[in-house]
Protein backbone atom coordinates (compact mmCIF):
# COMPACT_ATOMS: atom_id res chain seq x y z
CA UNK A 1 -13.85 2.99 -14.71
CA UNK A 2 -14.10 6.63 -16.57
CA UNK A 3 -17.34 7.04 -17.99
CA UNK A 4 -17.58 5.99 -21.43
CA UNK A 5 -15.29 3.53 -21.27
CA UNK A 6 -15.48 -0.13 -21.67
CA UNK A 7 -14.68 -3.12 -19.46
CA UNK A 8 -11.25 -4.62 -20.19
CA UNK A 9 -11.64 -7.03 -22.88
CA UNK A 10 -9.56 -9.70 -21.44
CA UNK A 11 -11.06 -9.54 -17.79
CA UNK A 12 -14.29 -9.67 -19.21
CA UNK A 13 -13.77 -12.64 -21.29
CA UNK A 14 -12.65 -14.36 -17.90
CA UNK A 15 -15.23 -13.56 -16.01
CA UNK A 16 -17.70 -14.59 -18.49
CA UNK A 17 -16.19 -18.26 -18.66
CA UNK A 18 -15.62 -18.39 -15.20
CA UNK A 19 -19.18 -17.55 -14.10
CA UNK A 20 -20.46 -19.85 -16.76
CA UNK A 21 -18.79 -22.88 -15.88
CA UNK A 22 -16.27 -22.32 -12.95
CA UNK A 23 -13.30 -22.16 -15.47
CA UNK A 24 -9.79 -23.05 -13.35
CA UNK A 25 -8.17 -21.80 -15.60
CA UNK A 26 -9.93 -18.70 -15.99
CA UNK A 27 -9.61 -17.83 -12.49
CA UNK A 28 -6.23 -18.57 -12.77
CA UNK A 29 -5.92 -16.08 -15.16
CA UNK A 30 -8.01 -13.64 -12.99
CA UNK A 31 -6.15 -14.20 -10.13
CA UNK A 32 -2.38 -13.73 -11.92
CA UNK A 33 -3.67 -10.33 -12.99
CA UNK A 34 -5.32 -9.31 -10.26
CA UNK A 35 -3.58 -10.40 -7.05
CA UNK A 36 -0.24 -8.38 -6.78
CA UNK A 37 -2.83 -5.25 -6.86
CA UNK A 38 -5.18 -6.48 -3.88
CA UNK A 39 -2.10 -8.00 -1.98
CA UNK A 40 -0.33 -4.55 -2.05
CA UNK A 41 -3.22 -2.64 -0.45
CA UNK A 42 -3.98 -5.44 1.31
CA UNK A 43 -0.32 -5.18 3.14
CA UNK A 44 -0.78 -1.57 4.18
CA UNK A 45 -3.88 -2.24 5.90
CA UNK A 46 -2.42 -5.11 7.84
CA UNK A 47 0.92 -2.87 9.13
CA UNK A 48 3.08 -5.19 6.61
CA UNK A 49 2.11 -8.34 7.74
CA UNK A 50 2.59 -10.85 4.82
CA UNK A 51 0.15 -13.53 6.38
CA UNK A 52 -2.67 -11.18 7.47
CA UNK A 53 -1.88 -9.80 3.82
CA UNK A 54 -2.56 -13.32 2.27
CA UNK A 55 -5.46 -14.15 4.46
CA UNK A 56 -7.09 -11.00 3.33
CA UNK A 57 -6.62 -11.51 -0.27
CA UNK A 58 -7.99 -14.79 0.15
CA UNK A 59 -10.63 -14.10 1.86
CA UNK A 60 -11.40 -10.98 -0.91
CA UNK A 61 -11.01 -13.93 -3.50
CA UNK A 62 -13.76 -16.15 -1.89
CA UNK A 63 -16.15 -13.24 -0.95
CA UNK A 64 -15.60 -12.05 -5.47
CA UNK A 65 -16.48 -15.32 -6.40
CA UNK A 66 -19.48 -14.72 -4.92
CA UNK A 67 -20.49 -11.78 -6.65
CA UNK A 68 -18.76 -11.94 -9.49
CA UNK A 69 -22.28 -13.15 -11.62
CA UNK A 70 -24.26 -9.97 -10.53
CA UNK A 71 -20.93 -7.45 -11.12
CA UNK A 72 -22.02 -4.69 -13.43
CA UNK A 73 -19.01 -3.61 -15.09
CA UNK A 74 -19.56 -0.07 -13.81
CA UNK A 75 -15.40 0.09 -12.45
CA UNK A 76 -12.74 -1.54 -13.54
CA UNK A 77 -12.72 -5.44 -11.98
CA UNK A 78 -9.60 -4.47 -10.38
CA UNK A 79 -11.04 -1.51 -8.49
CA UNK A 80 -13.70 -3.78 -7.46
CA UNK A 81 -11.35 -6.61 -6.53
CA UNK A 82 -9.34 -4.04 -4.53
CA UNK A 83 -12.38 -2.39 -3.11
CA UNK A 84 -13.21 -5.93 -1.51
CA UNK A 85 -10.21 -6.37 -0.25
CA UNK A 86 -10.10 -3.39 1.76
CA UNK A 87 -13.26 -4.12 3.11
CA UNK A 88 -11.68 -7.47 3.85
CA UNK A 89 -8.69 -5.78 5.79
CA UNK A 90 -11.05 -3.50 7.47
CA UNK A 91 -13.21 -5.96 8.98
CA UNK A 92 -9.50 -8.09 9.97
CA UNK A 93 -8.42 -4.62 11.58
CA UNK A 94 -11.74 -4.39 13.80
CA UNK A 95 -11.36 -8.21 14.58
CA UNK A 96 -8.02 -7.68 16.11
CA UNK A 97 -8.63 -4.29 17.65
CA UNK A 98 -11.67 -6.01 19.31
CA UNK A 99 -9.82 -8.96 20.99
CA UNK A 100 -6.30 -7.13 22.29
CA UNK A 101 -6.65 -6.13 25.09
CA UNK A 102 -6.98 -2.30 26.50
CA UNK A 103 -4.75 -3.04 29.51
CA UNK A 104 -1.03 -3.52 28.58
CA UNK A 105 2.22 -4.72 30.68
CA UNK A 106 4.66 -3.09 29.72
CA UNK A 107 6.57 -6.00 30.75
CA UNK A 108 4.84 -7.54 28.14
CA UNK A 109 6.15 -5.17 25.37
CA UNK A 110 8.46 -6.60 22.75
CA UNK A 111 11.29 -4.27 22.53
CA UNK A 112 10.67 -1.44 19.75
CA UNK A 113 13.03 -2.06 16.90
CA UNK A 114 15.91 0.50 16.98
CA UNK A 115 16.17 4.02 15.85
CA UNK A 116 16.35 4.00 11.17
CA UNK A 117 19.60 4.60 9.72
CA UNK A 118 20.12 8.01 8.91
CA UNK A 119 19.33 7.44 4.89
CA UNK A 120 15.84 5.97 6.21
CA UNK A 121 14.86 9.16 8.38
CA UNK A 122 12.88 10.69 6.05
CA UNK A 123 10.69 7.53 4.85
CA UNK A 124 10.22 7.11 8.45
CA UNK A 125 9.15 10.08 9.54
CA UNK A 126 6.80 10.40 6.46
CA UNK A 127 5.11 7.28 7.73
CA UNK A 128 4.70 8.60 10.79
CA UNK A 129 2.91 11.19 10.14
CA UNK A 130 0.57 8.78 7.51
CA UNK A 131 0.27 6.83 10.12
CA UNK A 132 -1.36 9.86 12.19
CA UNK A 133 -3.93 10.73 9.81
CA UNK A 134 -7.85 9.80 10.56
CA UNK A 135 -8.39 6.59 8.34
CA UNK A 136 -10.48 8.42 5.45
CA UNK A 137 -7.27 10.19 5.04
CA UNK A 138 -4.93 8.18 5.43
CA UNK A 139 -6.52 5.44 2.66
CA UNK A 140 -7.46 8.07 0.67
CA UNK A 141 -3.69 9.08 0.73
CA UNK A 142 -2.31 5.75 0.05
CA UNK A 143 -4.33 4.52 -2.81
CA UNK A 144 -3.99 7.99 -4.37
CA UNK A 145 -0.36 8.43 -3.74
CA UNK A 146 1.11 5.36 -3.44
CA UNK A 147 -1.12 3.14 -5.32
CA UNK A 148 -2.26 5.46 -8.43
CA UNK A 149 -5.79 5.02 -8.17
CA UNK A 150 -7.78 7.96 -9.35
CA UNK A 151 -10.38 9.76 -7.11
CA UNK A 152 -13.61 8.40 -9.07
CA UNK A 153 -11.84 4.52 -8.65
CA UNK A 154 -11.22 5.43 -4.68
CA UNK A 155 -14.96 6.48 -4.43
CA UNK A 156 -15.78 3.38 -5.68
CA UNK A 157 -13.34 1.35 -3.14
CA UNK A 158 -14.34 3.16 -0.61
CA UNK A 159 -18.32 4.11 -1.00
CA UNK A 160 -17.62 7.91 -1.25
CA UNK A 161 -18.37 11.01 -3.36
CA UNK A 162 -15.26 11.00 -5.60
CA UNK A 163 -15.08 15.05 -3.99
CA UNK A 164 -15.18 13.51 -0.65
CA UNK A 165 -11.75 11.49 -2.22
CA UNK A 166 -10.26 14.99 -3.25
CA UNK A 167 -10.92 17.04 -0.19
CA UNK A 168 -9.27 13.94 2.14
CA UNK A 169 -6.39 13.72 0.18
CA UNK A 170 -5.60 17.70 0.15
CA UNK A 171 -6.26 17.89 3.86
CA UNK A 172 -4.28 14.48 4.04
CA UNK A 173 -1.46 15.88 2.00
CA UNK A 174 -1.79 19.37 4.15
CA UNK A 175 -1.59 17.23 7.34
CA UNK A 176 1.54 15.68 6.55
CA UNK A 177 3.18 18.72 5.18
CA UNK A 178 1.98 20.67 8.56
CA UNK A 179 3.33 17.64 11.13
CA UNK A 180 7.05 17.33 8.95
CA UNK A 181 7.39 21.52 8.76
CA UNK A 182 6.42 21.16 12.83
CA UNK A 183 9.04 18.42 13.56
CA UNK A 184 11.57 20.25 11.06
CA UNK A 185 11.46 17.44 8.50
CA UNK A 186 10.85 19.78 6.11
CA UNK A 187 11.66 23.90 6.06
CA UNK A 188 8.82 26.31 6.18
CA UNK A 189 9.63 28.15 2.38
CA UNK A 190 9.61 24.11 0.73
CA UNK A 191 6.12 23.29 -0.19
CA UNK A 192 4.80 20.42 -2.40
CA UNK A 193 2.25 19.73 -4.26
């Protein structure tokens, strides 16, 4: 939330009657408003997996409940709810990383999906090189770029300096540039901002 401002009205009015008395309806409400966000970032984390998407967001949901009476009102709810859910898909991520195994048969490989159509080139090679970036970057990138968050809302998702946020989405942004110019996606004189 910019300074100075106040807590949305509406959310706040929810909150209040939830916490008070456990209002269904209220969280209803809450959870209408607020779930498309969280389930969007929620998707990226998981590599577009609609279930680990919903299991996230509903495990975000349980672990807000929780601390939605001591919630301060110093961000917008929705950059809190989102900041819970990434920690939510980060912990997921570690989960699976630390049960598959190291050792795999390639035998065992299901076959990669084929080559994109030659309209979907460019989307795919910009993922690829997101997908490349350390993962400060590369979140830092998405909710900035892709999501619309500003820097002082990612430092709050995230538990950063909101100049950490700006300095890992220029060298994000410089990264991708440098790894698209080097596979010829894009031509040396084109540069973006």
């Amino acid at each position: 939330m910019e300074p100075n401002s106040v807590p949305d009205l509406d959310d706040a009015r929810l909150v209040k009657r939830f916490v008070r008395g456990r209002d269904e309806g209220a969280f209803r409400a809450l959870y209408r408003a607020h779930t498309p966000a969280m389930l969007a970032v929620a998707w990226r984390y998981v590599d577009g997996d609609r279930i680990d998407a919903e299991d996230v967001v509903q495990e975000a949901w349980i672990r807000a409940t929780e601390k939605l009476p001591s919630f301060r009102w110093e961000s917008a709810l929705r950059t809190w709810l989102v900041g819970i859910a990434i920690n939510c898909a980060r912990n997921r991520a570690r989960g699976k990383r630390a049960t598959q195994s190291r050792d795999v048969d390639l035998a065992d490989v299901v076959e990669l999906p084929a080559a994109p159509a030659a309209a979907d080139i460019a989307t795919y090679d910009v993922e690829r090189a997101v997908a490349r970036l350390p993962e400060g970057y590369r979140e830092v990138l998405i909710l900035h770029d892709v999501f619309g968050y500003t820097h002082d809302e990612i430092a709050r998702m995230l538990g950063v300096e909101s100049g950490t946020s700006k300095s890992q989405l220029s060298r994000a942004r410089s990264s991708v540039r440098r790894w698209l110019t080097e596979k010829g996606r894009i031509g040396h004189e084109r540069r973006s901002e």
